[in-house]
C-alpha atoms as a PDB file:
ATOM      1  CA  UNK A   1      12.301  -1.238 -11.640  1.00  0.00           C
ATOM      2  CA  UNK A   2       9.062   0.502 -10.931  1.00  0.00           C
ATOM      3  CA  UNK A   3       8.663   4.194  -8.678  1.00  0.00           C
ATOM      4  CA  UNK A   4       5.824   4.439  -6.521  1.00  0.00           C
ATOM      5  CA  UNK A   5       5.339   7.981  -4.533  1.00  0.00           C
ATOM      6  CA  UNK A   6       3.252   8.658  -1.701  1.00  0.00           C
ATOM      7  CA  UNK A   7       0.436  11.409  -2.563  1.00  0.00           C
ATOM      8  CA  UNK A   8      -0.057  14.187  -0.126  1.00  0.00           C
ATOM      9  CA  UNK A   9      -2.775  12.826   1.482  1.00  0.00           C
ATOM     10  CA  UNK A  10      -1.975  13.424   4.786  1.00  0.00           C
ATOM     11  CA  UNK A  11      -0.567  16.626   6.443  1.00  0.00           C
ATOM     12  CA  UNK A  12      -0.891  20.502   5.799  1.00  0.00           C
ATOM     13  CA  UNK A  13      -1.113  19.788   2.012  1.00  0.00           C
ATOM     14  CA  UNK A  14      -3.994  17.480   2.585  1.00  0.00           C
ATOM     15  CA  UNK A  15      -6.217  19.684   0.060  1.00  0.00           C
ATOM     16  CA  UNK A  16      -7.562  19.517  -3.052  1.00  0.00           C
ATOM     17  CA  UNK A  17      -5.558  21.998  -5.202  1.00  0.00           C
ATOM     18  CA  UNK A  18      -2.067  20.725  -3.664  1.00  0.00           C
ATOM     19  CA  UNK A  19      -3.418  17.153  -4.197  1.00  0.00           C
ATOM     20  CA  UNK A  20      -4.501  17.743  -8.107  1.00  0.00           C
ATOM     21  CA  UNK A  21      -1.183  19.124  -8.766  1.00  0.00           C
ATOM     22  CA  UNK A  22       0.980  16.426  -6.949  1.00  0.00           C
ATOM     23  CA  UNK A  23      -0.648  13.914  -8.556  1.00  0.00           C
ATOM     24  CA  UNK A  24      -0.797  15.276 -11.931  1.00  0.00           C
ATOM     25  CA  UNK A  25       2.811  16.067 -12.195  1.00  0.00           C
ATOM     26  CA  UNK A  26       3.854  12.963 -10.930  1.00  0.00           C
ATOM     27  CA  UNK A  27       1.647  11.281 -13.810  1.00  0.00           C
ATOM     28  CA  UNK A  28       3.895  13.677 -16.265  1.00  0.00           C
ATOM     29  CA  UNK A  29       7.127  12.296 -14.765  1.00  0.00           C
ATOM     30  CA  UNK A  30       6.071   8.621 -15.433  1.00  0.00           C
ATOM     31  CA  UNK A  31       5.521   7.699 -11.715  1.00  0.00           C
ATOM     32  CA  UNK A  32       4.263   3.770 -11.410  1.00  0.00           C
ATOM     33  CA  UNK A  33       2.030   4.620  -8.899  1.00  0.00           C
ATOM     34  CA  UNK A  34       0.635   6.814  -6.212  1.00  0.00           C
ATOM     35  CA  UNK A  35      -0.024   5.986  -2.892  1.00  0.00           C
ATOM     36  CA  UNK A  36      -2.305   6.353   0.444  1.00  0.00           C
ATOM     37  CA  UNK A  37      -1.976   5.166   3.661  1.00  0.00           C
ATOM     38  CA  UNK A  38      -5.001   3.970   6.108  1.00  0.00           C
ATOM     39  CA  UNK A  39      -6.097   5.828   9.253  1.00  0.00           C
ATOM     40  CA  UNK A  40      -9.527   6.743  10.148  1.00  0.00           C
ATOM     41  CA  UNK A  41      -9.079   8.318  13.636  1.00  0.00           C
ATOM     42  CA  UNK A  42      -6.286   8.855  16.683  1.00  0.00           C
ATOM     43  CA  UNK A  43      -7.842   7.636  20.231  1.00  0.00           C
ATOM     44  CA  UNK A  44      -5.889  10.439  21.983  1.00  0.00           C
ATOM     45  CA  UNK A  45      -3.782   7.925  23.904  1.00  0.00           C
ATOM     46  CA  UNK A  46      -2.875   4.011  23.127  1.00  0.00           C
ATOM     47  CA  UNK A  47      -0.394   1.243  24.009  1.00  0.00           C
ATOM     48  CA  UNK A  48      -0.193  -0.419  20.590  1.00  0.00           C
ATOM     49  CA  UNK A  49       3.012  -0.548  19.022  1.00  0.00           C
ATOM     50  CA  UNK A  50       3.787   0.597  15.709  1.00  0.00           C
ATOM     51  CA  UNK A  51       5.645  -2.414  14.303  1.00  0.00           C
ATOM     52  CA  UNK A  52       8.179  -0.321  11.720  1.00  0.00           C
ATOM     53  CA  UNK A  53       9.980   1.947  14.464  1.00  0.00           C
ATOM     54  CA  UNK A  54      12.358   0.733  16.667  1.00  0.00           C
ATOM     55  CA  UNK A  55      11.178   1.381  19.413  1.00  0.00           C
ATOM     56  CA  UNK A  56       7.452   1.300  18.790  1.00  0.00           C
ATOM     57  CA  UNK A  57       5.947   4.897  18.452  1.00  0.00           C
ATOM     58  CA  UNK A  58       4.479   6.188  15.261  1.00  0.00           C
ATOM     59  CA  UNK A  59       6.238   9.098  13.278  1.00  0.00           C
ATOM     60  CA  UNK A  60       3.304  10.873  12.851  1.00  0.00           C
ATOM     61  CA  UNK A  61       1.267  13.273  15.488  1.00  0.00           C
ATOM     62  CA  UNK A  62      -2.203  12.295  16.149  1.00  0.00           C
ATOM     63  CA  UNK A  63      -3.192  15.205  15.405  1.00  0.00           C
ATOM     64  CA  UNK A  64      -2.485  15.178  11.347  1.00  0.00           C
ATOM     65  CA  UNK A  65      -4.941  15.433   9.063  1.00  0.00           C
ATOM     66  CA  UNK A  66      -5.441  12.169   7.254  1.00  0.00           C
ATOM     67  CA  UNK A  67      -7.813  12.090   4.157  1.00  0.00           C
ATOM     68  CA  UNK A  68      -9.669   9.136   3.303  1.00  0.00           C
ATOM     69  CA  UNK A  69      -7.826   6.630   1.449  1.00  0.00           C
ATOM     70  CA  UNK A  70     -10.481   5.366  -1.446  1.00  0.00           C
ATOM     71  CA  UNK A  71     -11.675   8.862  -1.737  1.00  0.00           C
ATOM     72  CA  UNK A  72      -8.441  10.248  -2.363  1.00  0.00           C
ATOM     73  CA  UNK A  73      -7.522   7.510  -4.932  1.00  0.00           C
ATOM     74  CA  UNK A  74     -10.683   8.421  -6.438  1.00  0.00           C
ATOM     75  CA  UNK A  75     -10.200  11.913  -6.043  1.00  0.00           C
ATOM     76  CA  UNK A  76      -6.481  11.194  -7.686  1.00  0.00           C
ATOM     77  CA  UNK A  77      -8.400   8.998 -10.413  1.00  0.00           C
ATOM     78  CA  UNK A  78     -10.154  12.112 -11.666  1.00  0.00           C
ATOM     79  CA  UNK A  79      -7.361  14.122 -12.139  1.00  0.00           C
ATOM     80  CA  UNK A  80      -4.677  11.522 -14.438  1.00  0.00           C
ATOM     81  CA  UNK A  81      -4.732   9.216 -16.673  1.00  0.00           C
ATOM     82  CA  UNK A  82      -1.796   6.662 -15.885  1.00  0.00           C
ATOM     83  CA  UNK A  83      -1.158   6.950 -12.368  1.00  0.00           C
ATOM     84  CA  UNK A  84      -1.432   3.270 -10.683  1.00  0.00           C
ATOM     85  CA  UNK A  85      -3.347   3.963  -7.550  1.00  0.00           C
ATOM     86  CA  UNK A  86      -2.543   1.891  -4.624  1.00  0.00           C
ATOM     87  CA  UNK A  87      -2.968   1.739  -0.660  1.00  0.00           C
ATOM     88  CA  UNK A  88       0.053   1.147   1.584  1.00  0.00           C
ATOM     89  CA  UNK A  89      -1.705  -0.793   3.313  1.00  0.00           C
ATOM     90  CA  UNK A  90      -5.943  -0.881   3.803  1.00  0.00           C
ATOM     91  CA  UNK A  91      -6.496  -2.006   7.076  1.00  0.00           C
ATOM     92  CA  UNK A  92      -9.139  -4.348   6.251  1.00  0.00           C
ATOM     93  CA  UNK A  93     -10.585  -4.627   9.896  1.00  0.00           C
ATOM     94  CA  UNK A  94     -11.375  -1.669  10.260  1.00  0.00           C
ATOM     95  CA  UNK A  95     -14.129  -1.821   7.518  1.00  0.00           C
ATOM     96  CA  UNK A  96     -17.221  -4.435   6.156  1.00  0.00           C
ATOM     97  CA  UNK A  97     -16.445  -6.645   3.539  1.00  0.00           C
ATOM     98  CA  UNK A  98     -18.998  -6.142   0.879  1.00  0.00           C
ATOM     99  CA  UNK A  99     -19.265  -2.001   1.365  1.00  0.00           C
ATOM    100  CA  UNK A 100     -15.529  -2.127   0.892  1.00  0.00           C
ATOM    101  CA  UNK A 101     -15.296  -4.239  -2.132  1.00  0.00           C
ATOM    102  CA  UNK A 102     -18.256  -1.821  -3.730  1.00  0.00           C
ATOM    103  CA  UNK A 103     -15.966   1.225  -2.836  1.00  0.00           C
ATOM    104  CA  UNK A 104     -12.904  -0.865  -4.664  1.00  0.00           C
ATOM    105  CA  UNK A 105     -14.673  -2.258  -7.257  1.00  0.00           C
ATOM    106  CA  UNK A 106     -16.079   1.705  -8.042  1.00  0.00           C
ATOM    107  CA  UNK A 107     -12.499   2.764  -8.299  1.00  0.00           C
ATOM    108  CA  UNK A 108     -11.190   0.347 -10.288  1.00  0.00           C
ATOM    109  CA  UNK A 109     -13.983   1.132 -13.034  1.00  0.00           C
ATOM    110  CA  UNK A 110     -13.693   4.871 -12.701  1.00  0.00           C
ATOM    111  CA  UNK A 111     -10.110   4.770 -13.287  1.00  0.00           C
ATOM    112  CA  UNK A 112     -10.658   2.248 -15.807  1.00  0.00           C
ATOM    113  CA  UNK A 113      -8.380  -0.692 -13.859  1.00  0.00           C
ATOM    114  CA  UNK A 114      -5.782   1.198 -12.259  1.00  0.00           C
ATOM    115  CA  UNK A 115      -6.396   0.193  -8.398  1.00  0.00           C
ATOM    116  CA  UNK A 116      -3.489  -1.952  -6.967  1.00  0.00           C
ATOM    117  CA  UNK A 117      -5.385  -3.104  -3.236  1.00  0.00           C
ATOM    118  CA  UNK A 118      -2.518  -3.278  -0.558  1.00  0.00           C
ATOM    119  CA  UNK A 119      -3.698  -4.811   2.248  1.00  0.00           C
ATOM    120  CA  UNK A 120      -3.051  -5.576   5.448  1.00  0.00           C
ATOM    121  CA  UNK A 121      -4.484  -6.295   9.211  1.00  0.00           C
ATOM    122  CA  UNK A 122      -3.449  -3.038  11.060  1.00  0.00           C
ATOM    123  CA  UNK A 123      -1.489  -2.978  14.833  1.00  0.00           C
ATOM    124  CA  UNK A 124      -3.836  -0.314  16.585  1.00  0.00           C
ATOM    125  CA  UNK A 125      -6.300  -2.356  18.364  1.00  0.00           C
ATOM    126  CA  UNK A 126      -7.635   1.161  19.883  1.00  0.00           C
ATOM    127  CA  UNK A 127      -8.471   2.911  16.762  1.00  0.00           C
ATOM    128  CA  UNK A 128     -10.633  -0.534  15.465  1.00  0.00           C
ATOM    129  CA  UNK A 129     -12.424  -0.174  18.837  1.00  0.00           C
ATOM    130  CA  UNK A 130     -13.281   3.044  18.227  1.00  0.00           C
ATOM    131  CA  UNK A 131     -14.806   2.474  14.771  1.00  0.00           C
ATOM    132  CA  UNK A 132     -17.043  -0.511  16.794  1.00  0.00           C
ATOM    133  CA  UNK A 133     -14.776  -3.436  14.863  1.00  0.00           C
ATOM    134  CA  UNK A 134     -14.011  -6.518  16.210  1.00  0.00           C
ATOM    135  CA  UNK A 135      -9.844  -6.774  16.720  1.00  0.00           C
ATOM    136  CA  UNK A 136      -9.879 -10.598  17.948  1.00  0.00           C
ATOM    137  CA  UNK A 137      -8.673 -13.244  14.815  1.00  0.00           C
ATOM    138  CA  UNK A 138      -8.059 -10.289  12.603  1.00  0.00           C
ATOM    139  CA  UNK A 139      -6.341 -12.147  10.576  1.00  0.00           C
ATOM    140  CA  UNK A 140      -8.534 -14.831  10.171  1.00  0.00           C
ATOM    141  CA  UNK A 141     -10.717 -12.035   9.130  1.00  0.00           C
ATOM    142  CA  UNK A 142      -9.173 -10.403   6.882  1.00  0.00           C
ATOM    143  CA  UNK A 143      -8.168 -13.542   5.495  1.00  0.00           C
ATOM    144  CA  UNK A 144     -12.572 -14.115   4.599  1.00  0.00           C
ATOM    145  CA  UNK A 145     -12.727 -10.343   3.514  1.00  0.00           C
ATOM    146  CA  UNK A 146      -9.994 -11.090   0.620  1.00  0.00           C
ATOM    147  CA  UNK A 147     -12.514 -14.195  -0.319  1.00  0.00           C
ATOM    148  CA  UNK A 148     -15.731 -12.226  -0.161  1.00  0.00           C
ATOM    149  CA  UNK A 149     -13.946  -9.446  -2.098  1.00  0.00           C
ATOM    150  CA  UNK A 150     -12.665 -12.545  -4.911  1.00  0.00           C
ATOM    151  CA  UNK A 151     -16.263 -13.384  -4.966  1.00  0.00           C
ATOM    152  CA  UNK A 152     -17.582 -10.324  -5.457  1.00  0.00           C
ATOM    153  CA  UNK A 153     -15.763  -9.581  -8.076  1.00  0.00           C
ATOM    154  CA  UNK A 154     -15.433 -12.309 -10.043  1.00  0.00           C
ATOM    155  CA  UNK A 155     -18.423 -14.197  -9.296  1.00  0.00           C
ATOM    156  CA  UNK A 156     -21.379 -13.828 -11.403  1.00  0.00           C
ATOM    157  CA  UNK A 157     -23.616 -14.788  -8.587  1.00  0.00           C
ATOM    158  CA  UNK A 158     -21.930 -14.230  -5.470  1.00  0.00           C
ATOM    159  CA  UNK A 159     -22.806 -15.661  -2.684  1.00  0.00           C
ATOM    160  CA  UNK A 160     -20.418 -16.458   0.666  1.00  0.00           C
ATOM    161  CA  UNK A 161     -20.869 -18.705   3.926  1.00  0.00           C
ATOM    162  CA  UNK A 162     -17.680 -18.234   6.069  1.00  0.00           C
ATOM    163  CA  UNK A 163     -16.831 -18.108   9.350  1.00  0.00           C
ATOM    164  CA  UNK A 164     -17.411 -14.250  10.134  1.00  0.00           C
ATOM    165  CA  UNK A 165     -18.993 -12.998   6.959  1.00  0.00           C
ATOM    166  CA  UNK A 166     -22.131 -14.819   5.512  1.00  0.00           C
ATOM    167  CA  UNK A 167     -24.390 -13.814   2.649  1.00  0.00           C
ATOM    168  CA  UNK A 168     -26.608 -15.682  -0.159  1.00  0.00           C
ATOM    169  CA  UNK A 169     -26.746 -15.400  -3.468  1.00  0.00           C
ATOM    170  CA  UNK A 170     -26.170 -12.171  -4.964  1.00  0.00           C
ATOM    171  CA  UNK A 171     -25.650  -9.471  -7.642  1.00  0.00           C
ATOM    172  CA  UNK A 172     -23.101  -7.390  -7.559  1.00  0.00           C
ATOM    173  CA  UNK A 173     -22.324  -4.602 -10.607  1.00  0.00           C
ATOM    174  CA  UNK A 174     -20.375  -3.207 -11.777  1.00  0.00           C
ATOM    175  CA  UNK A 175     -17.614  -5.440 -11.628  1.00  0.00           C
ATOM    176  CA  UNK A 176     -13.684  -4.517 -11.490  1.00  0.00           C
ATOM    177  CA  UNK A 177     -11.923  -3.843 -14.632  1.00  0.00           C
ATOM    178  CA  UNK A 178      -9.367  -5.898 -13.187  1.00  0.00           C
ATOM    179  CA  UNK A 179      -9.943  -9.344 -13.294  1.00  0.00           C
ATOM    180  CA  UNK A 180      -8.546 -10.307 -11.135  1.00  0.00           C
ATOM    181  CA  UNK A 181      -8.096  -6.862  -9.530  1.00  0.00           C
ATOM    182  CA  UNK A 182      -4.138  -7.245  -7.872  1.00  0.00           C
ATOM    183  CA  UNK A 183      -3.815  -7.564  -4.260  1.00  0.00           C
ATOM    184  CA  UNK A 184      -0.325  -6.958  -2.362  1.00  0.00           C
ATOM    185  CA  UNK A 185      -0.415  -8.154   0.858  1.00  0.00           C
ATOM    186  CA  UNK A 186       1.262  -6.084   3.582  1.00  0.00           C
ATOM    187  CA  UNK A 187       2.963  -6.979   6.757  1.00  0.00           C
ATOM    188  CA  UNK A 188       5.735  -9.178   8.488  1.00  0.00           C
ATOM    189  CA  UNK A 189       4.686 -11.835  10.034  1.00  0.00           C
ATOM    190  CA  UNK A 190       4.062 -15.335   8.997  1.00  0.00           C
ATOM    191  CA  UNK A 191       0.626 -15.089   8.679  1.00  0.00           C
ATOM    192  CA  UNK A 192       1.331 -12.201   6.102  1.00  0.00           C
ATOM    193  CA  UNK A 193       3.689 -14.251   4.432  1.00  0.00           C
ATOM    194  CA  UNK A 194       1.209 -17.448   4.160  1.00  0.00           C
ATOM    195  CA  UNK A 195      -1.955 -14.532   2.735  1.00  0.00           C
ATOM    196  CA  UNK A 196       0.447 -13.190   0.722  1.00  0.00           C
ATOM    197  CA  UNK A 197       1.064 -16.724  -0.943  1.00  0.00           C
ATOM    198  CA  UNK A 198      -2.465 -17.441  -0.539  1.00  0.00           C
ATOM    199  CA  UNK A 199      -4.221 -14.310  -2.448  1.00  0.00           C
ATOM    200  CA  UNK A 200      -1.298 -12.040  -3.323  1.00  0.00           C
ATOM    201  CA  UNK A 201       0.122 -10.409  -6.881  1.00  0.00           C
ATOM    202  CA  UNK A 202       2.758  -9.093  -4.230  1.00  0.00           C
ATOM    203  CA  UNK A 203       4.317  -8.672  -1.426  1.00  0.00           C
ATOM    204  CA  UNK A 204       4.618  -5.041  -0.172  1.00  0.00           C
ATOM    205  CA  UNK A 205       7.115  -4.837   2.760  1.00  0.00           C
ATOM    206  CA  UNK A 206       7.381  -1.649   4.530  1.00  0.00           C
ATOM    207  CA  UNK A 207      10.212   0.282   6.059  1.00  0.00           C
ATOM    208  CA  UNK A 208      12.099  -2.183   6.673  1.00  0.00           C
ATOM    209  CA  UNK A 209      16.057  -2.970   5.376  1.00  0.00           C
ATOM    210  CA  UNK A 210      17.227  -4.796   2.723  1.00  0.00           C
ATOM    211  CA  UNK A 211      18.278  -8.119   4.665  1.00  0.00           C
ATOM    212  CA  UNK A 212      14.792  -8.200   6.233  1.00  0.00           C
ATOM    213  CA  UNK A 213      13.174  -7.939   3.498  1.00  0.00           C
ATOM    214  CA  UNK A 214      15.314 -10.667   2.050  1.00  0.00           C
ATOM    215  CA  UNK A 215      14.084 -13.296   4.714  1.00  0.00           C
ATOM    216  CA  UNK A 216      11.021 -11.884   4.353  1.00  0.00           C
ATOM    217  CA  UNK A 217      10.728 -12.974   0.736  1.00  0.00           C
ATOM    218  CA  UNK A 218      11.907 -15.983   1.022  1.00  0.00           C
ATOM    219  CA  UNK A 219       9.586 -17.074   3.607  1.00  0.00           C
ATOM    220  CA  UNK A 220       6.768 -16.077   1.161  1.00  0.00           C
ATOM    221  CA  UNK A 221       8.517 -18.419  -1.304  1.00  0.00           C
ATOM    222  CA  UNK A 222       8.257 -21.031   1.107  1.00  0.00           C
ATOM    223  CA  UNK A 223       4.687 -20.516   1.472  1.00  0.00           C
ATOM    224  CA  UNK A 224       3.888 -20.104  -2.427  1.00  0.00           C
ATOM    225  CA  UNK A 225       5.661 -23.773  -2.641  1.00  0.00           C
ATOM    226  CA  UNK A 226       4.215 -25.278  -0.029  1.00  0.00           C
ATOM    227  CA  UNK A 227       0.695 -24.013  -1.617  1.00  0.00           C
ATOM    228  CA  UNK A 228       1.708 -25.567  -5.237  1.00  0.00           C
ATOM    229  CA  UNK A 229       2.411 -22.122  -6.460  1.00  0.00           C
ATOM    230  CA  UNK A 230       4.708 -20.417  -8.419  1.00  0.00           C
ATOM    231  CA  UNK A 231       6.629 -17.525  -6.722  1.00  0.00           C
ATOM    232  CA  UNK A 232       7.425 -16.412  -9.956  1.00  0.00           C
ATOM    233  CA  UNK A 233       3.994 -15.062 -10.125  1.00  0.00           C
ATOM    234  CA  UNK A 234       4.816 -12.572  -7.377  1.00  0.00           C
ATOM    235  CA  UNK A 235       6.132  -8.998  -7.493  1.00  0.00           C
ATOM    236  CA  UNK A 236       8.184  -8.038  -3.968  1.00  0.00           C
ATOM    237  CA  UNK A 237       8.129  -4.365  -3.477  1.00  0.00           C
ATOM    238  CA  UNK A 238       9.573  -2.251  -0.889  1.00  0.00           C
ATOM    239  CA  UNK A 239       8.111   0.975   0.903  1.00  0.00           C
ATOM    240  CA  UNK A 240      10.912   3.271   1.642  1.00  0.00           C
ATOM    241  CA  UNK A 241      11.928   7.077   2.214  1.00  0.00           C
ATOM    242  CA  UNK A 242      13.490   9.157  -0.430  1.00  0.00           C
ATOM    243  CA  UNK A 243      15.965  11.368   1.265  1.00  0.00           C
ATOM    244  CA  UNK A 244      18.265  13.237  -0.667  1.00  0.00           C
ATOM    245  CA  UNK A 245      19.145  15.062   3.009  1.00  0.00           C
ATOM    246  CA  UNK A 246      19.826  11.877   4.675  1.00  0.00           C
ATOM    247  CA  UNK A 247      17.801  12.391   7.237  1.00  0.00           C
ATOM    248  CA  UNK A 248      16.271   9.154   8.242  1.00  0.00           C
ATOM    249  CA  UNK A 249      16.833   6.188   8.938  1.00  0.00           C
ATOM    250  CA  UNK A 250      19.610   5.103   6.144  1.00  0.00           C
ATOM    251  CA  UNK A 251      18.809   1.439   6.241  1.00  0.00           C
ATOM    252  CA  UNK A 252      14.922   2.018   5.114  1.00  0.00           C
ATOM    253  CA  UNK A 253      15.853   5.050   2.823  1.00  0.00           C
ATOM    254  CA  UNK A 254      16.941   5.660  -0.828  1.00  0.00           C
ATOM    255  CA  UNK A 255      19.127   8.804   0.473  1.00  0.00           C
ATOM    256  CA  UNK A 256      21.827  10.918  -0.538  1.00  0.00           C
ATOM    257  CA  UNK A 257      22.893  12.027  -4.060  1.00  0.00           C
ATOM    258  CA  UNK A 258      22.394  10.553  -7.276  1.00  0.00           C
ATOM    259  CA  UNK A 259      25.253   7.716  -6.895  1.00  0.00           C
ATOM    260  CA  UNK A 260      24.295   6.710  -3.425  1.00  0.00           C
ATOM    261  CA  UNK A 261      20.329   6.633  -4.618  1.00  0.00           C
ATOM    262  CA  UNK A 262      21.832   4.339  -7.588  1.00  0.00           C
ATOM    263  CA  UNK A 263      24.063   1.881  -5.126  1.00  0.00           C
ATOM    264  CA  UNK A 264      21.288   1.635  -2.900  1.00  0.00           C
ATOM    265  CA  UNK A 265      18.741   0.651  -5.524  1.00  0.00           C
ATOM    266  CA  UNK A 266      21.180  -1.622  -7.246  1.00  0.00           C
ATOM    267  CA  UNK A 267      21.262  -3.504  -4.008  1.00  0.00           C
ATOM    268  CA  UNK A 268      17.271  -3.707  -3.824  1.00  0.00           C
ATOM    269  CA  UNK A 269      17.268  -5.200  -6.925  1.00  0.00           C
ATOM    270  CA  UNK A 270      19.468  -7.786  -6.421  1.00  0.00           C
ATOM    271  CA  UNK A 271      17.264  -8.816  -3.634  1.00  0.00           C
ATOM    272  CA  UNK A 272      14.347  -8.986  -5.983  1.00  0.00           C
ATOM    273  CA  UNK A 273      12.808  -6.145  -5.419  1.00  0.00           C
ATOM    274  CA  UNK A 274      11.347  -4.695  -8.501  1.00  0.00           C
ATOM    275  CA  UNK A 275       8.871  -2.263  -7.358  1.00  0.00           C
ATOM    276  CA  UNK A 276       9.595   0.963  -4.743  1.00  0.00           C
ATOM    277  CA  UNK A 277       7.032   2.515  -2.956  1.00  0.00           C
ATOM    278  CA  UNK A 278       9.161   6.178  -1.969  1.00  0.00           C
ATOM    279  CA  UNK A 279       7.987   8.280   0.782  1.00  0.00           C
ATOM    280  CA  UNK A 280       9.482  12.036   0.086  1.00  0.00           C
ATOM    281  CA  UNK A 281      11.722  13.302   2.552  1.00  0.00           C
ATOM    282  CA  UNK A 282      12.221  17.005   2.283  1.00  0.00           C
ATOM    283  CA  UNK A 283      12.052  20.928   3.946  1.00  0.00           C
ATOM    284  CA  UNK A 284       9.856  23.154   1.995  1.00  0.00           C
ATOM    285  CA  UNK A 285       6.448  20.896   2.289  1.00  0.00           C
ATOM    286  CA  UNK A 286       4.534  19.654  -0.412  1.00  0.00           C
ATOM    287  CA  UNK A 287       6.598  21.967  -3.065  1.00  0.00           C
ATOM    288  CA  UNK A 288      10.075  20.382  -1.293  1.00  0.00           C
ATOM    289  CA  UNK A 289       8.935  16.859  -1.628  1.00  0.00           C
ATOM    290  CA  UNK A 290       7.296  16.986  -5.073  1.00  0.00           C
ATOM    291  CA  UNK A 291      11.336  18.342  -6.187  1.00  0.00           C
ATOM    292  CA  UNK A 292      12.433  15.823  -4.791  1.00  0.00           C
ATOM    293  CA  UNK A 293      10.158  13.665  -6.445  1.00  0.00           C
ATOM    294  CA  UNK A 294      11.149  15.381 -10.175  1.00  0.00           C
ATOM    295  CA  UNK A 295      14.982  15.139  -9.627  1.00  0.00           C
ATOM    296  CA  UNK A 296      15.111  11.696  -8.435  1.00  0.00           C
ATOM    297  CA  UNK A 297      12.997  10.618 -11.738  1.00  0.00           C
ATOM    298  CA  UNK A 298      14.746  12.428 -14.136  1.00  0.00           C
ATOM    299  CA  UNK A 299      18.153  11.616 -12.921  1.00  0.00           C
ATOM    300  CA  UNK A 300      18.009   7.893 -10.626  1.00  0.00           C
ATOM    301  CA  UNK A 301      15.164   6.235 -12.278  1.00  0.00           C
ATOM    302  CA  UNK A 302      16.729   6.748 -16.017  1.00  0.00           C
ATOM    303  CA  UNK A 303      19.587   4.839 -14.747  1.00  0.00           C
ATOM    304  CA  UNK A 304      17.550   1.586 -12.935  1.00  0.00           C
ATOM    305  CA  UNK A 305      16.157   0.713 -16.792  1.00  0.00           C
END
């Protein structure tokens, strides 16, 4: 089973010196990955509903700083040498196709192929209006931008006539490392499931408990079948807290002490889940979380293999 942490990207430690040292020491643990979530701006009211709460509202105050999320992973890139660095989730639209895939593809080459793309279609309609993006058949959209993005970077001649994204031939260097660079799709609907199936290395479900994600994965099965495709190709990986102080919601956390941690991975694994995205959940900021971090991998990932 591979760790995933989120980086600091957001928040009072949103900095560069708290950032370098985050991310470097979780490279000297043997962290999978590092992470970033995707927000550009907070309209200062909205009605969209966060679909991972309960009742709809977003943990977070509007009025958090929230870093960029390629040039943090860039950032991030300078600063280790192992570190997978992923997004949890890019909202692709919120952004144009072929600047975006330039950004990617310059990431993945100056971290020399360490980019994992999660990617999904967002849920605040306000905050794309704000940016001047369309929000209508987003998902139709985002479905093209994965295709542009495939041509882009595998193409030697790109070129792309679609539905909402159009250009002739042309050249685009450097390519990825990555070929082909791997994309885990985000979200929980079917339409996630059938992208997923459709242009995924994964399926990154978010917050959400184990049984869920259970259905969840099986649906995407259903999809990669009905497409002719292997869903042993997949990887299914799970976004969760890490709370040794129990302080969140249990059902979407690895929490407790080193047993429960254990239990409650055991039983992710047995649902196929192979790869855990873990939000730190701890007083004392940055410095709380990143011990948090450093106990859990020297004495819970040791014992997951």
């Amino acid at each position: 089973m591979d760790f995933g942490v989120h980086l600091p990207q957001l928040g009072r430690g949103a900095d560069a010196s708290t950032l370098t040292r985050f991310a470097r020491e979780l490279d000297r643990l043997g962290v999978h990955s590092g992470w970033v979530s995707d927000h550009v701006c907070w309209p200062a009211s909205f009605d969209s509903k966060y679909p991972y709460s309960a009742d709809g509202s977003f943990p977070a105050p509007n009025d958090m700083a929230w870093l960029d999320p390629v040039s943090t992973l860039v950032f991030v890139a300078a600063c280790t040498e192992h570190l997978k660095l992923g997004t949890t989730v890019l909202i692709l639209p919120y952004r144009m196709p072929v600047v975006t895939a330039k950004q990617l593809a310059s990431l993945d080459v100056l971290s020399n192929g360490r980019l994992i793309l999660g990617a999904g279609v967002g849920w605040m309609a306000e905050e794309a209006a704000v940016l001047g993006m369309p929000w209508d058949q987003r998902g139709k959209r985002s479905d093209e931008q994965l295709e542009v993005f495939r041509s882009l970077f595998e193409d030697d001649v790109p070129e792309f006539h679609g539905d909402f994204y159009q250009f002739d031939k042309v050249k685009f260097e450097p390519k990825p490392v990555q070929r082909p660079v791997p994309i885990w799709v985000g979200g929980a609907t079917q339409a996630a499931f059938e992208r997923t199936a459709r242009f995924g290395h994964a399926f990154h479900a978010a917050f959400q408990p184990v049984p869920t994600v259970v259905d969840e994965w099986q649906a995407v099965r259903a999809a990669c079948e009905r497409r002719g495709r292997d869903p042993g190709e997949l990887t299914l990986s799970l976004r969760a807290y890490l709370d040794p102080g129990a302080a969140m919601n249990p059902a979407v956390s690895v929490a407790g002490g080193t047993a429960a941690m254990v239990d409650m991975l055991g039983t992710m694994r047995d649902a196929g889940i192979t790869h855990v995205s873990l939000d730190p959940v701890a007083p004392g900021g940055v410095e709380g979380r990143l011990d948090v971090v450093s106990q859990f991998m020297e004495d819970v990932a040791p014992q997951m293999g």
